[in-house]
Structures are given as C-alpha cells and as structure tokens.
PDB file of N, CA and C in Angstrom:
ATOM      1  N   UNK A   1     -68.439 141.551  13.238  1.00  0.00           N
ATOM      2  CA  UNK A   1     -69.049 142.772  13.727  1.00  0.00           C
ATOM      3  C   UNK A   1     -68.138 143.382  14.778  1.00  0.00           C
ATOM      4  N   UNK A   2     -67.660 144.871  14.516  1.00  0.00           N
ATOM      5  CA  UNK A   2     -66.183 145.125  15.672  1.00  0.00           C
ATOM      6  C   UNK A   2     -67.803 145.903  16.890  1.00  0.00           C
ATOM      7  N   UNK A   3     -66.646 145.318  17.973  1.00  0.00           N
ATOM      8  CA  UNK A   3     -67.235 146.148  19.071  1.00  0.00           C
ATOM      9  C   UNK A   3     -66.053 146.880  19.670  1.00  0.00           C
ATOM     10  N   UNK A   4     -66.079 148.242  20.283  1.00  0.00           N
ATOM     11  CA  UNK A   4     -65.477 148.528  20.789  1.00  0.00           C
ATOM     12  C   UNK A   4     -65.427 148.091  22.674  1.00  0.00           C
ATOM     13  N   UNK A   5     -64.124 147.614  23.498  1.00  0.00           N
ATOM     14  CA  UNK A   5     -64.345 147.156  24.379  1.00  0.00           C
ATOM     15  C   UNK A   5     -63.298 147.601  25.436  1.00  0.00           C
ATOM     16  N   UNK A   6     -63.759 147.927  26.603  1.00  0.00           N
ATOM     17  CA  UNK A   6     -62.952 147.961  28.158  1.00  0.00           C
ATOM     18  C   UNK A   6     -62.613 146.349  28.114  1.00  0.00           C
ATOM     19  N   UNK A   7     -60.996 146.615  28.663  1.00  0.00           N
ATOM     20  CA  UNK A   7     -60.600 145.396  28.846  1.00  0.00           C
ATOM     21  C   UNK A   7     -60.300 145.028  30.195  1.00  0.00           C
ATOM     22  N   UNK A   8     -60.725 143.665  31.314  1.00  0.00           N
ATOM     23  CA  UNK A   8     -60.660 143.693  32.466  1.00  0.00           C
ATOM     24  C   UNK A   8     -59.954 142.580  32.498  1.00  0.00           C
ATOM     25  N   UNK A   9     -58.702 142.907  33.049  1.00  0.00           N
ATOM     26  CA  UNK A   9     -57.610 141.577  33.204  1.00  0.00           C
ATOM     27  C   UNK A   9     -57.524 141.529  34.272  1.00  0.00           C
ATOM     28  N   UNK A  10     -57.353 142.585  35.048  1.00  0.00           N
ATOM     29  CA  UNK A  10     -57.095 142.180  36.787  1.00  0.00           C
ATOM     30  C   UNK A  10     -58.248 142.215  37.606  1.00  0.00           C
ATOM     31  N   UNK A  11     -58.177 141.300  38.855  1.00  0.00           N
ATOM     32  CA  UNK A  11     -59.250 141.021  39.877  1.00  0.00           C
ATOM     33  C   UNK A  11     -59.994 142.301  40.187  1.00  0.00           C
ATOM     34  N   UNK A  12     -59.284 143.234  40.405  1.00  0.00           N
ATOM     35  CA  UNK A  12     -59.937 144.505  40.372  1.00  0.00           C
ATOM     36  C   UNK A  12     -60.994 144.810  39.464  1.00  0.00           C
ATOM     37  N   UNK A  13     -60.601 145.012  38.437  1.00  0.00           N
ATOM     38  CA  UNK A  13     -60.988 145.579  37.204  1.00  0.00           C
ATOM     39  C   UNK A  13     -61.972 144.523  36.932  1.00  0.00           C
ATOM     40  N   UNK A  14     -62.138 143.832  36.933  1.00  0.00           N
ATOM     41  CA  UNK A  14     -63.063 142.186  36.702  1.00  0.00           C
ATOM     42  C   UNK A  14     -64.281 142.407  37.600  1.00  0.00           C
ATOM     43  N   UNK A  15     -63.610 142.637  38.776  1.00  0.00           N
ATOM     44  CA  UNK A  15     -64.685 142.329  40.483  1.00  0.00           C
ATOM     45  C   UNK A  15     -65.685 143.907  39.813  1.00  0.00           C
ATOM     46  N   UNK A  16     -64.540 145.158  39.543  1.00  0.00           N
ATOM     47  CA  UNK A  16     -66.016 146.528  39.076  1.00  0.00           C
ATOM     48  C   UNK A  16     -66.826 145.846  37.646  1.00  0.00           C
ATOM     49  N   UNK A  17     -65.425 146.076  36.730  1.00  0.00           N
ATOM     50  CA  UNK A  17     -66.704 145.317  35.722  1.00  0.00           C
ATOM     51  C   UNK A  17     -67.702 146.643  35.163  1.00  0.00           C
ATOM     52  N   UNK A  18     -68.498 146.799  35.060  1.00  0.00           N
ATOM     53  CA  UNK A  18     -69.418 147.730  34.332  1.00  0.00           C
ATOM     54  C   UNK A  18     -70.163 148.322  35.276  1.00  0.00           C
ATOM     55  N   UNK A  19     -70.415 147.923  36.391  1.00  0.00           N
ATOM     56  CA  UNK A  19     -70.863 148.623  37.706  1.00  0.00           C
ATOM     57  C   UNK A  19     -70.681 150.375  38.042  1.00  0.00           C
ATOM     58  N   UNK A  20     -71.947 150.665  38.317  1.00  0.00           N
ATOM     59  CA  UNK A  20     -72.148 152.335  38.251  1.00  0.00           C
ATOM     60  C   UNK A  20     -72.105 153.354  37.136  1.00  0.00           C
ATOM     61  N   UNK A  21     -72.269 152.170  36.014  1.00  0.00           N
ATOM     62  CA  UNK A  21     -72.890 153.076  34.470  1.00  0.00           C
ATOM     63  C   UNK A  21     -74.237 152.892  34.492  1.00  0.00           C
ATOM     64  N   UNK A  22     -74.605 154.448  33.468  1.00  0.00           N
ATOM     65  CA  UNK A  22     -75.778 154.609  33.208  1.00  0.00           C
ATOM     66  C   UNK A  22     -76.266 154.080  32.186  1.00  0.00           C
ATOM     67  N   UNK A  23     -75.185 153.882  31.142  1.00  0.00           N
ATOM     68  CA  UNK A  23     -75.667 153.839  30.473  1.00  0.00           C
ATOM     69  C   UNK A  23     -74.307 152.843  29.182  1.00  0.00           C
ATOM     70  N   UNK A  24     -74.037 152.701  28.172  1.00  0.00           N
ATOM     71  CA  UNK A  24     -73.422 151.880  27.165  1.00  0.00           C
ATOM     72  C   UNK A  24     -73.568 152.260  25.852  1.00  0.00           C
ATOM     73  N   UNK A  25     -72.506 152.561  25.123  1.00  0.00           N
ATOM     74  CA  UNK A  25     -72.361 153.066  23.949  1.00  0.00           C
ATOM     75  C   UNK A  25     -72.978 151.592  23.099  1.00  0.00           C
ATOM     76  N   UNK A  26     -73.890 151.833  21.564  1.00  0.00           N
ATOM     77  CA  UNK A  26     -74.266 151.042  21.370  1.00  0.00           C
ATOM     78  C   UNK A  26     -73.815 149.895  20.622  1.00  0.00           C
ATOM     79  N   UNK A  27     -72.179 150.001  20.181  1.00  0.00           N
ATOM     80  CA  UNK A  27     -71.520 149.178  19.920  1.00  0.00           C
ATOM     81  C   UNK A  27     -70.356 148.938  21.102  1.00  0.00           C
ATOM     82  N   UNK A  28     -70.266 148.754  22.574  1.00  0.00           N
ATOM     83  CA  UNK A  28     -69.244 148.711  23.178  1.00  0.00           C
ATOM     84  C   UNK A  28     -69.589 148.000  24.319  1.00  0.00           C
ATOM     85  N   UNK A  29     -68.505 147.767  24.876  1.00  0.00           N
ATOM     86  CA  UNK A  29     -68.821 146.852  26.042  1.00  0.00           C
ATOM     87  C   UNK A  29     -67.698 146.652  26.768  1.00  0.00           C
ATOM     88  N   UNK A  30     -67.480 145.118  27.355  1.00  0.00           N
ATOM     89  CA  UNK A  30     -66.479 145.196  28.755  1.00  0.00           C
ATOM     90  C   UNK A  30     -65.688 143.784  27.926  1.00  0.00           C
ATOM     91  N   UNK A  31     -64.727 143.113  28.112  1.00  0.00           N
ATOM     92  CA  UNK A  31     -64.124 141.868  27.776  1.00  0.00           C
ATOM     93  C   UNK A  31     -63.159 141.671  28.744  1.00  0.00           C
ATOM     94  N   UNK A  32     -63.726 140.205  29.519  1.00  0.00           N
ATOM     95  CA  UNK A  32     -62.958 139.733  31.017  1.00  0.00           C
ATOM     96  C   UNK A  32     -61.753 139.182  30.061  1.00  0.00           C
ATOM     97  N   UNK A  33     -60.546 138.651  30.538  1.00  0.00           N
ATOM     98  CA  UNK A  33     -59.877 137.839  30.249  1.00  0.00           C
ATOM     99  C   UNK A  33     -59.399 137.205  31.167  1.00  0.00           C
ATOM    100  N   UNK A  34     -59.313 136.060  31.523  1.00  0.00           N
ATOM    101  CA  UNK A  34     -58.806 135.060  32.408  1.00  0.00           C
ATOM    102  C   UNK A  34     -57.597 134.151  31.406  1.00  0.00           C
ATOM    103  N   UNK A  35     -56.371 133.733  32.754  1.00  0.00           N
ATOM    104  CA  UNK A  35     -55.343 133.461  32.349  1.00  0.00           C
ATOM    105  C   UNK A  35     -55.678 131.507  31.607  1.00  0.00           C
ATOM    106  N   UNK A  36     -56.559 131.262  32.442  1.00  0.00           N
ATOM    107  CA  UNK A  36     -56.955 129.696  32.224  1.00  0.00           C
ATOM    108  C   UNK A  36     -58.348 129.694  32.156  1.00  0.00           C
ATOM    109  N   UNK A  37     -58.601 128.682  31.427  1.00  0.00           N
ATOM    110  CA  UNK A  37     -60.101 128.374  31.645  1.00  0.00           C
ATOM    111  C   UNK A  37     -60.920 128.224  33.161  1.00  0.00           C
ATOM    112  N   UNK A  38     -61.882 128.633  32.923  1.00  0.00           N
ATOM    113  CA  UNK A  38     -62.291 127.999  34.208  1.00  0.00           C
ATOM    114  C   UNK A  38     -64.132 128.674  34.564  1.00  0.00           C
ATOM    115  N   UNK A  39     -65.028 128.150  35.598  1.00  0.00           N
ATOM    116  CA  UNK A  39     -66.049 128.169  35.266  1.00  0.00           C
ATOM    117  C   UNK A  39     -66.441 129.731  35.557  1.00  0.00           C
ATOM    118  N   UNK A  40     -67.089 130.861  35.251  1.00  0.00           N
ATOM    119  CA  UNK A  40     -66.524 132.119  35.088  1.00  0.00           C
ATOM    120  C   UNK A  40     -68.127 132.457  36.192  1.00  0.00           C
ATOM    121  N   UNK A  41     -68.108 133.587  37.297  1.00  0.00           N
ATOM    122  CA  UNK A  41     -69.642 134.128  37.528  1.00  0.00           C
ATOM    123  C   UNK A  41     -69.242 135.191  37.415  1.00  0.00           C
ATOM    124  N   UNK A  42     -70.869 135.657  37.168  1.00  0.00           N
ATOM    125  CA  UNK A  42     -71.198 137.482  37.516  1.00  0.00           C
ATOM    126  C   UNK A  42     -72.259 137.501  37.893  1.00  0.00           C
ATOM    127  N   UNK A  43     -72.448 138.852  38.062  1.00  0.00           N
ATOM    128  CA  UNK A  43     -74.084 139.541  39.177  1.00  0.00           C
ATOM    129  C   UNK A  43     -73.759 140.691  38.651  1.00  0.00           C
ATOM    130  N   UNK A  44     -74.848 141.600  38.624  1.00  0.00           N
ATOM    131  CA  UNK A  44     -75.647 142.706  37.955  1.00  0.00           C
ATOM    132  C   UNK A  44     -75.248 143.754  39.126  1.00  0.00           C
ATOM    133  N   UNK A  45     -74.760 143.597  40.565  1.00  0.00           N
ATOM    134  CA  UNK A  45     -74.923 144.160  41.237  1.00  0.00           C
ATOM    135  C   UNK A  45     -74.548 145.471  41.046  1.00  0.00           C
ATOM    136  N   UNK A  46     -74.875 146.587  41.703  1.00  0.00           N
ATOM    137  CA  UNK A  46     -74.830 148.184  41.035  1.00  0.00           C
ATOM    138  C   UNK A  46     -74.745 148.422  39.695  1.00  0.00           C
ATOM    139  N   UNK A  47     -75.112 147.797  39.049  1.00  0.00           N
ATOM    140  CA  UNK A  47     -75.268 147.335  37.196  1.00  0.00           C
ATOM    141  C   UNK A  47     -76.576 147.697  36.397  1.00  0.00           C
ATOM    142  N   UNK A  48     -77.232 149.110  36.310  1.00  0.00           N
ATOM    143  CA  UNK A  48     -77.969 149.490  36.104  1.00  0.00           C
ATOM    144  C   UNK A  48     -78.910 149.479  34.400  1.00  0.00           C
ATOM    145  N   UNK A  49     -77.490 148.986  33.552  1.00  0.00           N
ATOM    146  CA  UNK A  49     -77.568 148.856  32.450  1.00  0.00           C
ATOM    147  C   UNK A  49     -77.927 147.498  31.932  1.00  0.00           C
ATOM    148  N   UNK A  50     -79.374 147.180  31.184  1.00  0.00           N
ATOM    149  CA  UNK A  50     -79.503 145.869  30.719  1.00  0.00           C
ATOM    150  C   UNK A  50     -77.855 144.902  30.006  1.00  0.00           C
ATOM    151  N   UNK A  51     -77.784 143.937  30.052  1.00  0.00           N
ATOM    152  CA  UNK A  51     -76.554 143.356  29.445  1.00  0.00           C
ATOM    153  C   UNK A  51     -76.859 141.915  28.573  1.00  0.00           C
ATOM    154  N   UNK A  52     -76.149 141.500  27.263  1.00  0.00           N
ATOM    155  CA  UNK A  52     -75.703 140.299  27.262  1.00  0.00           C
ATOM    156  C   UNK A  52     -74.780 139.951  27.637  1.00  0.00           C
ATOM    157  N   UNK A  53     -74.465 138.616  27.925  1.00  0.00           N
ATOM    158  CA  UNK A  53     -72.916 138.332  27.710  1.00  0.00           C
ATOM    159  C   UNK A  53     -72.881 137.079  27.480  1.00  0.00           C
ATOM    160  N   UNK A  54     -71.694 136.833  26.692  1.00  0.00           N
ATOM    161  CA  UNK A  54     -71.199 136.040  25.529  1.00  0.00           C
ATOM    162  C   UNK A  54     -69.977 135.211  26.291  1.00  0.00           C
ATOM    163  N   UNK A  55     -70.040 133.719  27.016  1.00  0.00           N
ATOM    164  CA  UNK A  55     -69.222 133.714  27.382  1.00  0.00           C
ATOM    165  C   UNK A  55     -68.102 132.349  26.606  1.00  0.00           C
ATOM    166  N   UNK A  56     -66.874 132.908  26.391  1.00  0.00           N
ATOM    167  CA  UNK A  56     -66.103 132.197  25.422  1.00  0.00           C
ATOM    168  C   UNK A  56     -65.273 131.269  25.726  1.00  0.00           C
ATOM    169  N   UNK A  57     -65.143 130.165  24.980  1.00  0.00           N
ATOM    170  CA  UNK A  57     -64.290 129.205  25.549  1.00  0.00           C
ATOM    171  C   UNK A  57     -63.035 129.144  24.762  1.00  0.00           C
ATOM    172  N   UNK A  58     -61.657 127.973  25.601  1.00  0.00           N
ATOM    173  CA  UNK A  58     -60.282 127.982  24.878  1.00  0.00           C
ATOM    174  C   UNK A  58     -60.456 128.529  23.388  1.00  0.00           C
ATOM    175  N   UNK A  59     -61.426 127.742  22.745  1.00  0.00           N
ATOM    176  CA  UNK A  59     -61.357 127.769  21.574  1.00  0.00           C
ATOM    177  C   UNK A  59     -61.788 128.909  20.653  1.00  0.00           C
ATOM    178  N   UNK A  60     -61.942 130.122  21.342  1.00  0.00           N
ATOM    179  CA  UNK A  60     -62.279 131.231  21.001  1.00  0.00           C
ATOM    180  C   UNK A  60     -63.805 131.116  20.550  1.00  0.00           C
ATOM    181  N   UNK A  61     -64.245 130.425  20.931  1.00  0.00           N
ATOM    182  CA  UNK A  61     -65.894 129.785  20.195  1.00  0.00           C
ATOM    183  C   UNK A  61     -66.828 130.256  21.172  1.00  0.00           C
ATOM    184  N   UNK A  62     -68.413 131.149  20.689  1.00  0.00           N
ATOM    185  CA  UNK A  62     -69.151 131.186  22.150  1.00  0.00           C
ATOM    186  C   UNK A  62     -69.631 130.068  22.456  1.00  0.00           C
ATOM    187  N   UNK A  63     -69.705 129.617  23.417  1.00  0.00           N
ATOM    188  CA  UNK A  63     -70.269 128.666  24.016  1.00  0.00           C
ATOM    189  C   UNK A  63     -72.064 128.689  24.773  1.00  0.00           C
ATOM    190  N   UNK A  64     -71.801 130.203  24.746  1.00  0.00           N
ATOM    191  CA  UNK A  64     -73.301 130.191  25.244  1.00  0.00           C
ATOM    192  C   UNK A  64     -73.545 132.155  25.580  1.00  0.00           C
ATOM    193  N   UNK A  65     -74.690 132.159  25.932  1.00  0.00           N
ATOM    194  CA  UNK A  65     -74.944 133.731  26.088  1.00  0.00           C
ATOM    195  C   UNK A  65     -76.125 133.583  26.426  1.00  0.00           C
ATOM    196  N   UNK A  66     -76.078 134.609  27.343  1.00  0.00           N
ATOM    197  CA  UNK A  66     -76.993 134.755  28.532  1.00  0.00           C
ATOM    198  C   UNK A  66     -77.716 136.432  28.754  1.00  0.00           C
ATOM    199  N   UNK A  67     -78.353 136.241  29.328  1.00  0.00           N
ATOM    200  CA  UNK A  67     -79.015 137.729  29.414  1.00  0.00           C
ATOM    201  C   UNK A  67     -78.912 137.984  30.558  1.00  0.00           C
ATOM    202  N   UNK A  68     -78.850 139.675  31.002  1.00  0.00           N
ATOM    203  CA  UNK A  68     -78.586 140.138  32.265  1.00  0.00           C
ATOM    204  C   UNK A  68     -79.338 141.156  32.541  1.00  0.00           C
ATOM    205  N   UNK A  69     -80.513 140.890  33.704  1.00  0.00           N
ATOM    206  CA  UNK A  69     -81.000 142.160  33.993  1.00  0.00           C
ATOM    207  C   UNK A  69     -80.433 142.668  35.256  1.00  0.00           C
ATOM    208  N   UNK A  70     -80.386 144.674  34.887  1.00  0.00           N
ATOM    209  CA  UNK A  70     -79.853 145.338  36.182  1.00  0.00           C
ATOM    210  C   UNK A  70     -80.514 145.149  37.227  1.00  0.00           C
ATOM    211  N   UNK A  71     -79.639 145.326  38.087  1.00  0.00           N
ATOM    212  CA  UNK A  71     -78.962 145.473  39.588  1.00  0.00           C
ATOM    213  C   UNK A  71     -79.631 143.651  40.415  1.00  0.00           C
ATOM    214  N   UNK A  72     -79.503 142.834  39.237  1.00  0.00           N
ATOM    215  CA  UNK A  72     -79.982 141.544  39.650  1.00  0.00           C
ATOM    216  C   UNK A  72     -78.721 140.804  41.001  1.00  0.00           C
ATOM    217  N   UNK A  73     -78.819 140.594  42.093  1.00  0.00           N
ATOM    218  CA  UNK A  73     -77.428 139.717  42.656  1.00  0.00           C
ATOM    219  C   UNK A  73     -77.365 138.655  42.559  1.00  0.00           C
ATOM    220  N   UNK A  74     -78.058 137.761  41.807  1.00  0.00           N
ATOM    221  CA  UNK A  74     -77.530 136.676  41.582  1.00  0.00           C
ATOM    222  C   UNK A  74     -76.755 136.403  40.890  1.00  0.00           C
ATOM    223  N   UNK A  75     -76.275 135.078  40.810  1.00  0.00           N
ATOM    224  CA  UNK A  75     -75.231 134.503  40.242  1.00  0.00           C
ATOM    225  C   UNK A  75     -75.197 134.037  38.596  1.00  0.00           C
ATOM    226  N   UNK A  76     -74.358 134.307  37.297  1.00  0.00           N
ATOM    227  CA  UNK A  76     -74.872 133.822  36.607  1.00  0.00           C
ATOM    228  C   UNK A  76     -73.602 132.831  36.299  1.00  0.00           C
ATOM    229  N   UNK A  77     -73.218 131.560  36.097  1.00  0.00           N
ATOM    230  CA  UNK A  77     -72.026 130.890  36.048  1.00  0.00           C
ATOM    231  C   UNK A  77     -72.144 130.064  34.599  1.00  0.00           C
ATOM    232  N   UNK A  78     -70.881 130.254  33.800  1.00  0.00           N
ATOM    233  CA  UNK A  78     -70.677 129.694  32.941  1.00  0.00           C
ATOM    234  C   UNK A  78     -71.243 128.176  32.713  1.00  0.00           C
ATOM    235  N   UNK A  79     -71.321 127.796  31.976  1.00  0.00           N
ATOM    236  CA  UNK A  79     -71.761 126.142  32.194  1.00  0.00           C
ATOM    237  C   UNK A  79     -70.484 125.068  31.530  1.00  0.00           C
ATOM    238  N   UNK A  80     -69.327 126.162  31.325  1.00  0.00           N
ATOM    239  CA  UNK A  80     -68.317 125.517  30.918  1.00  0.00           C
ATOM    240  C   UNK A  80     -67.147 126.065  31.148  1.00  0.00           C
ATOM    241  N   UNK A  81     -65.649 125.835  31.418  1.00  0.00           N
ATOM    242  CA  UNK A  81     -64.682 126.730  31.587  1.00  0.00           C
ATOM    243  C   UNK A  81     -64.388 127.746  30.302  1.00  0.00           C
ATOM    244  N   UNK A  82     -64.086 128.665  30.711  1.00  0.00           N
ATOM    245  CA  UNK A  82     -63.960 129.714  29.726  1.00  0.00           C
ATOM    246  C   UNK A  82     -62.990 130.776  30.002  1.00  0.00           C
ATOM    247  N   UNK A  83     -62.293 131.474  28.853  1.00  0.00           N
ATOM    248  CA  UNK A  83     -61.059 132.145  29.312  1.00  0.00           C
ATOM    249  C   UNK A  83     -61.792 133.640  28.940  1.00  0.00           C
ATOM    250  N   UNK A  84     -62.792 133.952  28.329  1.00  0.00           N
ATOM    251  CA  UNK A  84     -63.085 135.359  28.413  1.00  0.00           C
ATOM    252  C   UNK A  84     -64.770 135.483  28.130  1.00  0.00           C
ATOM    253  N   UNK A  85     -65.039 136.284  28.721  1.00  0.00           N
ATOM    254  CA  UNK A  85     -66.238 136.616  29.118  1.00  0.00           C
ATOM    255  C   UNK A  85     -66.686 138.351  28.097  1.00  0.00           C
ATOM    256  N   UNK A  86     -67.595 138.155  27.279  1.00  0.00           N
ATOM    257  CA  UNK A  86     -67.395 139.428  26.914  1.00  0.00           C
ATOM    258  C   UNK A  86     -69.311 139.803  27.392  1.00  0.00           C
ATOM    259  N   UNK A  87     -69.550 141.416  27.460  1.00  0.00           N
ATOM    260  CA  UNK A  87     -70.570 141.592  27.853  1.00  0.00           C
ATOM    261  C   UNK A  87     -70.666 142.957  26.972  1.00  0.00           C
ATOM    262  N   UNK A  88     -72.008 142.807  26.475  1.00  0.00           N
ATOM    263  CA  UNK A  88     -72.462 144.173  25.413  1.00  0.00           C
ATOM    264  C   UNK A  88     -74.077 144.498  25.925  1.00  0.00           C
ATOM    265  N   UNK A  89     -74.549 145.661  25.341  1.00  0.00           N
ATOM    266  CA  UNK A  89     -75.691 145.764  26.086  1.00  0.00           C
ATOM    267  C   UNK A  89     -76.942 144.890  25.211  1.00  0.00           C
ATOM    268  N   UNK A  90     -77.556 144.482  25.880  1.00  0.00           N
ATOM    269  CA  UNK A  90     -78.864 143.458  25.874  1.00  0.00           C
ATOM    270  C   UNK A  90     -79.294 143.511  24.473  1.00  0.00           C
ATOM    271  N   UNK A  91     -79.245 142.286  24.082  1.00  0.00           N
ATOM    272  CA  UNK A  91     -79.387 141.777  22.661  1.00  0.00           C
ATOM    273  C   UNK A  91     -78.707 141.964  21.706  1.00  0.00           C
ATOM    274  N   UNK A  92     -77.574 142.332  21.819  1.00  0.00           N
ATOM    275  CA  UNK A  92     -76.683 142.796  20.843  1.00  0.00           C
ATOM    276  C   UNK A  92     -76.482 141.755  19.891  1.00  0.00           C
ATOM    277  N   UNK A  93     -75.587 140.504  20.612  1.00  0.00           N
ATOM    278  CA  UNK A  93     -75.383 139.421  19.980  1.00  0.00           C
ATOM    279  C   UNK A  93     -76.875 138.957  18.812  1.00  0.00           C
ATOM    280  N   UNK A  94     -77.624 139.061  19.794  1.00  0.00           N
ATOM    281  CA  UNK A  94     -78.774 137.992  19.079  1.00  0.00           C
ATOM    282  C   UNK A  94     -78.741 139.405  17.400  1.00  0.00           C
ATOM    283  N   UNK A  95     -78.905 140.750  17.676  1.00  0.00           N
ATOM    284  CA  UNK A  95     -79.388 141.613  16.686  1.00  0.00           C
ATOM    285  C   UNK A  95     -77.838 141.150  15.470  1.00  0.00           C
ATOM    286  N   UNK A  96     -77.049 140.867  15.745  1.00  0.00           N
ATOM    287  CA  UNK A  96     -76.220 140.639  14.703  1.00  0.00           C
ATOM    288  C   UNK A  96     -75.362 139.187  14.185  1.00  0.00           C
ATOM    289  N   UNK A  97     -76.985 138.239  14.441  1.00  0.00           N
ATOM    290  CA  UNK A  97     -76.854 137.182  14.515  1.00  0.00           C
ATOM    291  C   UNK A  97     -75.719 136.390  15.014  1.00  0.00           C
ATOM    292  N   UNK A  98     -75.121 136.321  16.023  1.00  0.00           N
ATOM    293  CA  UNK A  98     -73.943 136.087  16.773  1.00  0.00           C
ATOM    294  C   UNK A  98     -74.299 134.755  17.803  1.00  0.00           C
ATOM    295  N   UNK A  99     -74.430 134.155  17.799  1.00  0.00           N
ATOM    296  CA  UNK A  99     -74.940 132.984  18.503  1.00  0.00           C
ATOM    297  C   UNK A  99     -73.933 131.660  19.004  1.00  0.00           C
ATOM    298  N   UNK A 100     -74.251 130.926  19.929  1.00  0.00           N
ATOM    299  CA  UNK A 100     -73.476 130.125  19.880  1.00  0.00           C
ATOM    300  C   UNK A 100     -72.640 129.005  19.329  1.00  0.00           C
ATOM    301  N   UNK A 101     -71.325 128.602  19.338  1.00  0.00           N
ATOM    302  CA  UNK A 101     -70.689 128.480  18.337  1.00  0.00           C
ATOM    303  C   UNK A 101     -69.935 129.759  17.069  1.00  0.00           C
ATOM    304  N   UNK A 102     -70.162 130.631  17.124  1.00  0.00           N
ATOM    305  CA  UNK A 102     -69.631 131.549  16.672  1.00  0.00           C
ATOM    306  C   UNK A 102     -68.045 131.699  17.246  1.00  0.00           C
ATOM    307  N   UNK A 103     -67.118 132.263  16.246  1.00  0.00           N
ATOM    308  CA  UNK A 103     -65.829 132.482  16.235  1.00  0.00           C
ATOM    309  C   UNK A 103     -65.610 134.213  16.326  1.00  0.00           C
ATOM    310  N   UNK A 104     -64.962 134.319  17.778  1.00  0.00           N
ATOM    311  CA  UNK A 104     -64.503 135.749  18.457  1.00  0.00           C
ATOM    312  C   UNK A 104     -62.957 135.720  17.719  1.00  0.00           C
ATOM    313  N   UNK A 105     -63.228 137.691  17.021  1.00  0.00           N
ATOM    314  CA  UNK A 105     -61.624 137.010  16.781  1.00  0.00           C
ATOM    315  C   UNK A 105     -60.854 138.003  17.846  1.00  0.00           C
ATOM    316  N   UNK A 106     -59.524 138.338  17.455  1.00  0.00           N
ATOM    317  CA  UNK A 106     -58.736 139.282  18.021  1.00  0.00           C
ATOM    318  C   UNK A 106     -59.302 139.745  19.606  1.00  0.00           C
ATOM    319  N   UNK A 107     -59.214 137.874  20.081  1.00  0.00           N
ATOM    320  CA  UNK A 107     -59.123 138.098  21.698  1.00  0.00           C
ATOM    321  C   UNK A 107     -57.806 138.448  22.521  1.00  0.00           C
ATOM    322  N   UNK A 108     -56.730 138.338  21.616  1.00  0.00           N
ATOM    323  CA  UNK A 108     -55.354 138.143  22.432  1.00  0.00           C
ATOM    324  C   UNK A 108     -54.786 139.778  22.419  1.00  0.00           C
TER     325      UNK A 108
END
C-alpha cells in the first residue's frame, strides 16, 4: 500500500515532526529515520491531528504500532530499538491490514 511521506532525518526535522498541522492527506504521513537502532519516543505535543505510528525495526519489519491522540505530552517509546518510525493518520495501518510483522519496503 504506497503512502506518500515527509521525510525527517535530522534532529530538527524529527524534534517538529508533524506538529502545527491541521490536518493530513489521507494517504500521507511523516517517516523518522535514524542512523542506528535504538529505543525511539514521541509526544503529540502541538499535534492536533489523530495519528498511528508504525514503529520499524533493523529488519524493515513492524514491530509494533501504536495509536496517538492529539496534543497528548506524553511519552510513547518503542519497546524495541528501531531505525524508522513511520506515522500516518489514525488507523490507517489497521484499515489496510498492515499489522505487526509486516514488511516496509523502500525505506532506504
């Protein structure tokens, strides 16, 4: 299933993230990339838009996915190291049966 995606490689771009949208095209979203694995957080903060996110490990495999409600500040942390983090708006994954263990392709 293609999504179209903002790509956030640098600390910058990672730390905004999706922050101060209204709103999300209904196939599109944000995709973190980190250089190494490692245990990944986020927060909703100024994040007005419901979210999933799908967060992926070495093996390009999801490992798990989580739900995000806006402008929440807590913390949501991987439960495993992971090199990219992708986030679409709320339920996406589940509506196109995408679940964990699933294979992300054309992360690189």
């Amino acid at each position: 299933f293609p999504i179209t995606v903002e790509i956030a490689m640098t600390p910058g771009e990672q730390q905004q993230g999706l922050m101060d949208r209204t709103s999300l095209d209904p196939d599109s979203g944000m995709l973190f990339v980190y250089d190494k694995p490692q245990i990944l957080s986020f927060w909703m903060k100024n994040t007005s838009v419901p979210l999933s996110i799908a967060f992926i490990g070495p093996d390009e495999r999801v490992s798990e996915i989580r739900d995000l409600q806006p402008n929440d500040e807590s913390h949501m942390r991987s439960s495993s190291p992971c090199n990219w983090a992708l986030e679409a708006n709320l339920g996406w994954f589940k509506a196109r049966g995408i679940g964990v263990g699933a294979k992300i392709s054309n992360l690189q």
